[in-house]
C-alpha atoms as a PDB file:
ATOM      1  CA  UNK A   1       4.370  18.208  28.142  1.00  0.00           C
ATOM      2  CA  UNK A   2       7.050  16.066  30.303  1.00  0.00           C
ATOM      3  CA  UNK A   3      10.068  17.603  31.631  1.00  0.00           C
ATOM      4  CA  UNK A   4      13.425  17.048  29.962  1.00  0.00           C
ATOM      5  CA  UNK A   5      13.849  14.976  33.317  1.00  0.00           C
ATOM      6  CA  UNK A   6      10.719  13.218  33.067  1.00  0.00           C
ATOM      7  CA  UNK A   7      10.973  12.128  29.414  1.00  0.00           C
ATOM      8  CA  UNK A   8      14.819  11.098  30.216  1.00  0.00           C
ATOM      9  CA  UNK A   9      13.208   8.624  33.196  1.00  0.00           C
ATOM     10  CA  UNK A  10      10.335   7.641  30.432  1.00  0.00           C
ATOM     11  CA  UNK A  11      13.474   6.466  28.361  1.00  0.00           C
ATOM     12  CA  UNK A  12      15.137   4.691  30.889  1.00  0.00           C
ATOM     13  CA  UNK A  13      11.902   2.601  32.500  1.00  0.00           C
ATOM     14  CA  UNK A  14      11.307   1.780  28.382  1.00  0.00           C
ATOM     15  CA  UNK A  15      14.782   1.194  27.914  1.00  0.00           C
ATOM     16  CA  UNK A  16      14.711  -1.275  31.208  1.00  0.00           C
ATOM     17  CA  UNK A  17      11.915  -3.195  29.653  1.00  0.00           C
ATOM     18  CA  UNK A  18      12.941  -3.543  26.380  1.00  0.00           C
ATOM     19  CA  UNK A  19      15.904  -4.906  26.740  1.00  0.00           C
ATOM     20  CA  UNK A  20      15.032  -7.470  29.337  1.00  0.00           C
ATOM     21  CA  UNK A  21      11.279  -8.000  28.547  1.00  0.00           C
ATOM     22  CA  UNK A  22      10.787  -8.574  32.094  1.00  0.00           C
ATOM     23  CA  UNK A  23       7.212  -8.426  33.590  1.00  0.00           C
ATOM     24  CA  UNK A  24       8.162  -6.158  36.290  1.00  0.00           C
ATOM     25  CA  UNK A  25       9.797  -3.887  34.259  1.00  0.00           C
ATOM     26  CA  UNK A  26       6.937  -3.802  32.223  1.00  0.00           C
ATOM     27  CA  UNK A  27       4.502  -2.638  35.110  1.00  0.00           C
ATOM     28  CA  UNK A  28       6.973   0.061  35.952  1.00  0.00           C
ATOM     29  CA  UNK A  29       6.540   1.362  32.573  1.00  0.00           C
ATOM     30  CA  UNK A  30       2.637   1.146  32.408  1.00  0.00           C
ATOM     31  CA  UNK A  31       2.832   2.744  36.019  1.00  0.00           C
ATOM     32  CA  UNK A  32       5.265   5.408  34.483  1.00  0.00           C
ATOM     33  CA  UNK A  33       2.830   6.107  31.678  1.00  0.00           C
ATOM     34  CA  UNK A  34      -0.723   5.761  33.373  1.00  0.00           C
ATOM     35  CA  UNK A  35      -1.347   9.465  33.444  1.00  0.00           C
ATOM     36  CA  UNK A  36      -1.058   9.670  29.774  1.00  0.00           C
ATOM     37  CA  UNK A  37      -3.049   6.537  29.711  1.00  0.00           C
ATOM     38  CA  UNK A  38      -5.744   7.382  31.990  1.00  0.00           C
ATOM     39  CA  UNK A  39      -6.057  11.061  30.106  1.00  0.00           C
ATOM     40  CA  UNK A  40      -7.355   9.100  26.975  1.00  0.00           C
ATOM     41  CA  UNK A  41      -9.705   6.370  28.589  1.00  0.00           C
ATOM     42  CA  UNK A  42     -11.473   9.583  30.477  1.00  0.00           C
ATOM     43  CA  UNK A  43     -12.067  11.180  26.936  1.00  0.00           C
ATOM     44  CA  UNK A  44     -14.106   7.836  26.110  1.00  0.00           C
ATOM     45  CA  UNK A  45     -15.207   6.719  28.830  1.00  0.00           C
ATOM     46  CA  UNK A  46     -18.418   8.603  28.844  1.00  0.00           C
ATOM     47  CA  UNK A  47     -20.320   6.734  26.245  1.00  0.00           C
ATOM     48  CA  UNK A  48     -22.344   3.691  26.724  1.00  0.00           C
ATOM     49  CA  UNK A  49     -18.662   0.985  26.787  1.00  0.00           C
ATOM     50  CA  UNK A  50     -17.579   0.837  30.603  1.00  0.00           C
ATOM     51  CA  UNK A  51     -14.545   2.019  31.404  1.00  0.00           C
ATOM     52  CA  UNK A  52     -13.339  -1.297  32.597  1.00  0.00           C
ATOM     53  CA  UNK A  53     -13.739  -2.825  29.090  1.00  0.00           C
ATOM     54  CA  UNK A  54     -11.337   0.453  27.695  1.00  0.00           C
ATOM     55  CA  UNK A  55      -8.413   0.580  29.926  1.00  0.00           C
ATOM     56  CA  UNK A  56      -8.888  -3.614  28.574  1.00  0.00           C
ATOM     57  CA  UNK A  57      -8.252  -1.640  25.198  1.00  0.00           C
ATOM     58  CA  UNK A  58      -6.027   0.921  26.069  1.00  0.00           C
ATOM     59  CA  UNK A  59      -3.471  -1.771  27.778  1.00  0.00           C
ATOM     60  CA  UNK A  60      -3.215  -3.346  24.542  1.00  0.00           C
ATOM     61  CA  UNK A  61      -2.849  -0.201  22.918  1.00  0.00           C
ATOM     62  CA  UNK A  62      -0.085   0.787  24.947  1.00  0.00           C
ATOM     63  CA  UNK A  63       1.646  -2.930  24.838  1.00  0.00           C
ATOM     64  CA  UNK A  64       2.040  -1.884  21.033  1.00  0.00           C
ATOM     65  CA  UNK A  65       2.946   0.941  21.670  1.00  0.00           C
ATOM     66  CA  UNK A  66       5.427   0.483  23.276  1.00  0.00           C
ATOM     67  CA  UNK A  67       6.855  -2.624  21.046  1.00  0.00           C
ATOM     68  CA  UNK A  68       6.690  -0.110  18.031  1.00  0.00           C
ATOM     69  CA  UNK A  69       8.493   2.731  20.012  1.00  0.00           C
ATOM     70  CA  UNK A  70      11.679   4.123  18.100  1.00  0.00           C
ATOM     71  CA  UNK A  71      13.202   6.959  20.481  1.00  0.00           C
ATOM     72  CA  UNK A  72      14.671   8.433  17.586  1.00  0.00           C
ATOM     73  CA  UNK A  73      11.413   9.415  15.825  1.00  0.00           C
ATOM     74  CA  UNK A  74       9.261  10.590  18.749  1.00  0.00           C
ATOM     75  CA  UNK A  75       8.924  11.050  22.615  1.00  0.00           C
ATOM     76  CA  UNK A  76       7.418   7.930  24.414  1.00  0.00           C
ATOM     77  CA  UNK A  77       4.533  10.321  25.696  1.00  0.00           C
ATOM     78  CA  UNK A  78       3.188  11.617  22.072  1.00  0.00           C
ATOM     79  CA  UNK A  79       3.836   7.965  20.242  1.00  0.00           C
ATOM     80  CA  UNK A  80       1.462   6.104  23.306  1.00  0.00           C
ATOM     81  CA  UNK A  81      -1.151   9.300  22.597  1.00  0.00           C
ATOM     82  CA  UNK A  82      -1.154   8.560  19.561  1.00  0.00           C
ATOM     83  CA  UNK A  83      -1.882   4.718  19.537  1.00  0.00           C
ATOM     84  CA  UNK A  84      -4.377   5.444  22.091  1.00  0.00           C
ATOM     85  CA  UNK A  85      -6.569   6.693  19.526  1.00  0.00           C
ATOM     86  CA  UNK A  86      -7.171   3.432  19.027  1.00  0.00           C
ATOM     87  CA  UNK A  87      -9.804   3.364  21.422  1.00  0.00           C
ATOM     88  CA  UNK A  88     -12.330   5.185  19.296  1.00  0.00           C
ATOM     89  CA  UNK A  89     -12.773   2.165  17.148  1.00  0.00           C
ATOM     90  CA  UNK A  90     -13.878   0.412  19.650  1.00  0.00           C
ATOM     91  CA  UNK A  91     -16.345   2.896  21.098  1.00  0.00           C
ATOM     92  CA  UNK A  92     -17.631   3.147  17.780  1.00  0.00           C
ATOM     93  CA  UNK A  93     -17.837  -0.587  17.538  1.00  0.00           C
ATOM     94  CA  UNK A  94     -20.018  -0.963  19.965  1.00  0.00           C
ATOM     95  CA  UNK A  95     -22.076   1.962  19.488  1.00  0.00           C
ATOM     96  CA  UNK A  96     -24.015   0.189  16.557  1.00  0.00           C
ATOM     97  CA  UNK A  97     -27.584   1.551  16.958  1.00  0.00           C
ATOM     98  CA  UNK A  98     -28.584  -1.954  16.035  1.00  0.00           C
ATOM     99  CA  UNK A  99     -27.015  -3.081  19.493  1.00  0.00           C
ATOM    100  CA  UNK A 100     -28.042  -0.463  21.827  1.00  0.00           C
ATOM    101  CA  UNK A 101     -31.023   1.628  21.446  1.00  0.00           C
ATOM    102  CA  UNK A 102     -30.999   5.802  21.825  1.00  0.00           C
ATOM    103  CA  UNK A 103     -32.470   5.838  24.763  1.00  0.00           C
ATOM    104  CA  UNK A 104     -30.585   2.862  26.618  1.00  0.00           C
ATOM    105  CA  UNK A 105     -27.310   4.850  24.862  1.00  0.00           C
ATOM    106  CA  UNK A 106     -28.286   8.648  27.099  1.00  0.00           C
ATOM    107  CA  UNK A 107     -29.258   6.270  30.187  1.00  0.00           C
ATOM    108  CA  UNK A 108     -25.665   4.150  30.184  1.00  0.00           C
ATOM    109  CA  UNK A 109     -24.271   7.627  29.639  1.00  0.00           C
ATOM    110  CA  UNK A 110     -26.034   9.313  32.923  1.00  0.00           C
ATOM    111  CA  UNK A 111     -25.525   5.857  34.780  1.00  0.00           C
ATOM    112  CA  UNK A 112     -21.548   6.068  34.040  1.00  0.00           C
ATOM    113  CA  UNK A 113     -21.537   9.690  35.126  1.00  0.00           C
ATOM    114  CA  UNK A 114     -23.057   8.854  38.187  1.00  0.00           C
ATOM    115  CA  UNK A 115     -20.866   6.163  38.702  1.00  0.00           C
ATOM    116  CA  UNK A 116     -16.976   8.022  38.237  1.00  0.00           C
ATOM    117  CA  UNK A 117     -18.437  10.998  40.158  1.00  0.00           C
ATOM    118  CA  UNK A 118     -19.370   8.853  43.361  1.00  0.00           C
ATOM    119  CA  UNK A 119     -15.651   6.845  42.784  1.00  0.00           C
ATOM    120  CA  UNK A 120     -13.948  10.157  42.855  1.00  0.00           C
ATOM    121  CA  UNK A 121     -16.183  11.225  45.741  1.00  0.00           C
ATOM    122  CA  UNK A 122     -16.012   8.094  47.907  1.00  0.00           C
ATOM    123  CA  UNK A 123     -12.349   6.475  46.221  1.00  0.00           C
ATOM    124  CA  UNK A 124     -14.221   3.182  45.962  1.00  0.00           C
ATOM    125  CA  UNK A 125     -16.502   1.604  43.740  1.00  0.00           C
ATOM    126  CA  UNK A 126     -19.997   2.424  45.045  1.00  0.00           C
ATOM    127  CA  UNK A 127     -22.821  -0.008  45.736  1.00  0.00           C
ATOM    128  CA  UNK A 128     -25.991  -0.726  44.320  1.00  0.00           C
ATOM    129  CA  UNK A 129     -27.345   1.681  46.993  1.00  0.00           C
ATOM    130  CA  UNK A 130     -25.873   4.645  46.820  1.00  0.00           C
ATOM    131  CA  UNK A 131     -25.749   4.807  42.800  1.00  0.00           C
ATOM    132  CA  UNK A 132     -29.828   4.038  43.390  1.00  0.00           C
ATOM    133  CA  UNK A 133     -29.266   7.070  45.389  1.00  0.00           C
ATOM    134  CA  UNK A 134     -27.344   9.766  43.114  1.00  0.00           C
ATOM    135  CA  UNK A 135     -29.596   8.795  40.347  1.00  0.00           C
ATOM    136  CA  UNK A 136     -32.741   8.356  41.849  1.00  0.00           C
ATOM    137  CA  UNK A 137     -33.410   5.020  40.070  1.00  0.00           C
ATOM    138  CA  UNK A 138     -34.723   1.835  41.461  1.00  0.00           C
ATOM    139  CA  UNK A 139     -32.107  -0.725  42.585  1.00  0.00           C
ATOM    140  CA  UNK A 140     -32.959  -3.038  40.237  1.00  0.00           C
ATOM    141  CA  UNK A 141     -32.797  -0.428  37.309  1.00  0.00           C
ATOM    142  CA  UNK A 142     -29.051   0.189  38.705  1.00  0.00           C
ATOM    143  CA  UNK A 143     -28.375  -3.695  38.743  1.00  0.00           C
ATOM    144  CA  UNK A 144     -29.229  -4.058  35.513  1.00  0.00           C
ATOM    145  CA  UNK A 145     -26.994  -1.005  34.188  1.00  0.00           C
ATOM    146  CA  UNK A 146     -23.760  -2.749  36.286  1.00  0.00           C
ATOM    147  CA  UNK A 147     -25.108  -6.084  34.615  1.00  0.00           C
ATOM    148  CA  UNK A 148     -24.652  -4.507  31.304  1.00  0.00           C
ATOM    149  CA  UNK A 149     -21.445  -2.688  32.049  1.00  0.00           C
ATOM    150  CA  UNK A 150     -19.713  -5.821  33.219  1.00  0.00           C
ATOM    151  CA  UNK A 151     -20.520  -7.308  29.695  1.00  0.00           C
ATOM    152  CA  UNK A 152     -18.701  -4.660  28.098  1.00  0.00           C
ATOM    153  CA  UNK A 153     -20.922  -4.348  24.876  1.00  0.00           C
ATOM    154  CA  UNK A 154     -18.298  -7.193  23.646  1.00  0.00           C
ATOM    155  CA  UNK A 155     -18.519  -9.137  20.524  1.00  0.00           C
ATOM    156  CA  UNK A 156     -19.230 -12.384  22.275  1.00  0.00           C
ATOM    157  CA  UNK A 157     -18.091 -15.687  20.822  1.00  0.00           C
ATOM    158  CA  UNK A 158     -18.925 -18.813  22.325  1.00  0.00           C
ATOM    159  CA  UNK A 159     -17.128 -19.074  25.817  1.00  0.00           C
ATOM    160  CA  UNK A 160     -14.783 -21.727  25.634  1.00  0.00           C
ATOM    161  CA  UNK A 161     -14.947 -25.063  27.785  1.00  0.00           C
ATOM    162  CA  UNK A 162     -13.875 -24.669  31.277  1.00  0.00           C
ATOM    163  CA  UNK A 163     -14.157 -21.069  31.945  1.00  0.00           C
ATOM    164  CA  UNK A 164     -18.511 -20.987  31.249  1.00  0.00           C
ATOM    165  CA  UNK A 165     -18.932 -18.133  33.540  1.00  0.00           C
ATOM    166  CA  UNK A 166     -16.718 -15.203  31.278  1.00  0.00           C
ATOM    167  CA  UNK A 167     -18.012 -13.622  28.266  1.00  0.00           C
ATOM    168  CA  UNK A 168     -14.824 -14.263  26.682  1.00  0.00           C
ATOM    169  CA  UNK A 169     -14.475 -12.427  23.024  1.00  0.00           C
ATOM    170  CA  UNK A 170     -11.554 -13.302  20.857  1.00  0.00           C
ATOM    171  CA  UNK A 171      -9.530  -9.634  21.812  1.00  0.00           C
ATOM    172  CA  UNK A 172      -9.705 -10.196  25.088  1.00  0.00           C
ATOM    173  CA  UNK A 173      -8.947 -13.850  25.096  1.00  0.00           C
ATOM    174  CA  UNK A 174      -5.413 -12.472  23.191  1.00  0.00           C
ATOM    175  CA  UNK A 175      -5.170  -9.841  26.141  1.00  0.00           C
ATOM    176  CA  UNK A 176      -5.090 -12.667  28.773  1.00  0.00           C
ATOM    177  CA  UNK A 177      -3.280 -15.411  26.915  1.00  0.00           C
ATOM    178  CA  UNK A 178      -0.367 -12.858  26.554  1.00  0.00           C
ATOM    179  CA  UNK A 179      -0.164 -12.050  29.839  1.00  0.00           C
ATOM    180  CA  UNK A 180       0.346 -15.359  31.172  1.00  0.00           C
ATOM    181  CA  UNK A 181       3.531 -17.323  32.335  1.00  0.00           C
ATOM    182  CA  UNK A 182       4.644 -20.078  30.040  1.00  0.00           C
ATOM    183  CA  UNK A 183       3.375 -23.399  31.889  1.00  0.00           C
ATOM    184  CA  UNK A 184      -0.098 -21.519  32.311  1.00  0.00           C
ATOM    185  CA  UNK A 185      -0.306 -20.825  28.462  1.00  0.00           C
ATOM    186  CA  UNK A 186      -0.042 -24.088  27.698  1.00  0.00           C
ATOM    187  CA  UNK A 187      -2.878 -25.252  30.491  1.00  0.00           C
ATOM    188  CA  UNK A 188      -5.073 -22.271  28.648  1.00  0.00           C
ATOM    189  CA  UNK A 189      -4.454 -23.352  25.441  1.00  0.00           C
ATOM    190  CA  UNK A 190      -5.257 -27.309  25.751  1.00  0.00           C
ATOM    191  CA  UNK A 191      -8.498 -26.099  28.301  1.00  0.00           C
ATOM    192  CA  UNK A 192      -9.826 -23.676  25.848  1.00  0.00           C
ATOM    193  CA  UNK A 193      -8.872 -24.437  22.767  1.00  0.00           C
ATOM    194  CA  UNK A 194      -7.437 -21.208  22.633  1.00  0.00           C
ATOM    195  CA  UNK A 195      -5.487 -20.807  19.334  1.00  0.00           C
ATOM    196  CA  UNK A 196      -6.990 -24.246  17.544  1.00  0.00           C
ATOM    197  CA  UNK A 197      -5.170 -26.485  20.619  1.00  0.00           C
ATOM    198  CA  UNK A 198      -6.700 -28.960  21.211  1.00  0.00           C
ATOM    199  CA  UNK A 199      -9.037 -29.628  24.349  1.00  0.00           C
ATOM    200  CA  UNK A 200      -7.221 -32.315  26.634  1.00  0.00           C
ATOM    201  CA  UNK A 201      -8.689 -34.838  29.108  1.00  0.00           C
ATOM    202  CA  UNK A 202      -6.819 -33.956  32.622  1.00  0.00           C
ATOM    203  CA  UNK A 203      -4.523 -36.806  31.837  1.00  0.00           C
ATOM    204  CA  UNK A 204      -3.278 -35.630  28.701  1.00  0.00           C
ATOM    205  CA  UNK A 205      -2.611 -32.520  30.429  1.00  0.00           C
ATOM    206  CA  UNK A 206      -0.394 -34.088  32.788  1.00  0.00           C
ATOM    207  CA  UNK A 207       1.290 -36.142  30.126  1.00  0.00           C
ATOM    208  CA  UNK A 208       1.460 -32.746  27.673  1.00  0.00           C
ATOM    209  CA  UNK A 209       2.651 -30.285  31.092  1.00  0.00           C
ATOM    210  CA  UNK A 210       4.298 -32.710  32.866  1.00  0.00           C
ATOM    211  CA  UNK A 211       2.575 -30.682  35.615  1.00  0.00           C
ATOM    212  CA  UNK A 212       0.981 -32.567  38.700  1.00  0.00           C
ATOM    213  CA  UNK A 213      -3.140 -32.751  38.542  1.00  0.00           C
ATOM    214  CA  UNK A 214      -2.410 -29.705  41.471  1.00  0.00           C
ATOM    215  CA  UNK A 215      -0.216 -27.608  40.051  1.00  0.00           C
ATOM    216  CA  UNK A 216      -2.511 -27.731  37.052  1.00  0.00           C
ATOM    217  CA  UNK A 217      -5.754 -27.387  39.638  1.00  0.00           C
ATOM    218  CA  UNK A 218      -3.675 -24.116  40.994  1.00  0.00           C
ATOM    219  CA  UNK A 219      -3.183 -22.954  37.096  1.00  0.00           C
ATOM    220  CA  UNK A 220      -6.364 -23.038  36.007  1.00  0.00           C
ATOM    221  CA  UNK A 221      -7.499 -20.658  39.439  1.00  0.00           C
ATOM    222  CA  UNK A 222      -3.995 -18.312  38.614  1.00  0.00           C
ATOM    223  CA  UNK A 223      -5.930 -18.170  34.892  1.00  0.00           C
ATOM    224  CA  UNK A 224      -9.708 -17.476  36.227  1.00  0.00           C
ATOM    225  CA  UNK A 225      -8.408 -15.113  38.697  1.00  0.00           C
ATOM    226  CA  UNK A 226      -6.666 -12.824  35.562  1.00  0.00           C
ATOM    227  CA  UNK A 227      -9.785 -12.930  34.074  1.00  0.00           C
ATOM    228  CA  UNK A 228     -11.486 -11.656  36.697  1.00  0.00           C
ATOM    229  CA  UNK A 229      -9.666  -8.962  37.609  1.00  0.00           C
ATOM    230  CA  UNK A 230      -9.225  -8.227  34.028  1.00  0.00           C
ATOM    231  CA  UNK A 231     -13.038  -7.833  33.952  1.00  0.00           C
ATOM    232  CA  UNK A 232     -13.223  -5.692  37.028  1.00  0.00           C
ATOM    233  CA  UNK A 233     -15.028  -8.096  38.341  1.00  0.00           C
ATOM    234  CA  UNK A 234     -12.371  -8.623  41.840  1.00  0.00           C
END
């Protein structure tokens, strides 16, 4: 359990962000609250979803957790814990036997061991190499368990039109869209279609933005790059 001075600072960095709803604020208070965060990916991050795909799920969690925080009913720490057990649904989700046989379930399982062991070990993500290594597979047996963990087990919808290359389910789509700056919303919105917008030509971008064709060029790579390291995948 926090301190009395450590829940008094997890009140203030809440406090800073709530009443400003400023972005850096906001990563002060994640920063502030990773430990509690961390503590509940590691308790599901052990089954066949990659970790990278729940801390996805357990930001969002802790977003509404702490929009829904009332200081007077409950310490910051216990009320994110709480929302954080969240993330079994979506373990359970995509556990569905249907999706993922028995057998491919035990191998993601020894394949994600592996994996946070040699991270702690080496403080880096390890290659296709040394994971071939640890677990005595073949390299391309390890490539195709990284293949599978990038995908995240997620519900896939159809990827929208200029970002082909993401598997881009509907949750996660949210998770980006909400994290972006105004102007950049709008560029998502009228490129995907994100939200029932419609798709505009490049010109009716410019017209709708009032953004050059470069600052909307720069946009779209500020947008791909979110989703990328969203994904784990920079």
């Amino acid at each position: 359990m926090a301190s009395r001075h450590d829940y008094q600072q997890d009140i203030k960095a809440w406090d800073d962000w709530k009443q400003t709803g400023n972005k850096a604020q906001l990563s002060v208070l994640f920063k502030r609250m990773e430990p509690v965060i961390q503590k509940e990916v590691s308790r599901w991050s052990s089954g066949p979803v990659a970790r990278p795909v729940i801390n996805l799920e357990a930001k969002k969690l802790s977003l509404n957790a702490f929009r829904t925080f009332d200081p007077n009913k409950a310490r910051l720490n216990t009320h994110l814990t709480n929302n954080l057990k969240g993330l079994s649904r979506i373990v359970y989700t995509h556990t569905n036997p249907a999706r993922m046989p028995e057998h491919q379930v035990l191998k993601m399982n020894t394949f994600l061991t592996s994996k946070n062991s040699l991270e702690e070990q080496l403080g880096r993500e390890p290659t296709t190499v040394e994971l071939s290594e640890d677990l005595a597979w073949s390299p391309r047996e390890v490539e195709s368990y990284q293949g599978q963990m990038r995908t995240g087990y997620s519900t896939s919808q159809p990827v929208p039109a200029g970002f082909e290359k993401y598997d881009a389910d509907r949750a996660f789509l949210d998770f980006v869209y909400n994290d972006l700056v105004d102007q950049d919303q709008i560029v998502f919105e009228h490129t995907t279609g994100y939200g029932g917008k419609r798709i505009l030509s490049a010109q009716e971008l410019i017209a709708k933005t009032g953004m050059t064709q470069g600052q909307i060029s720069h946009s779209k790579r500020r947008i791909r790059r979110m989703i990328e390291e969203a994904r784990g995948l920079r």
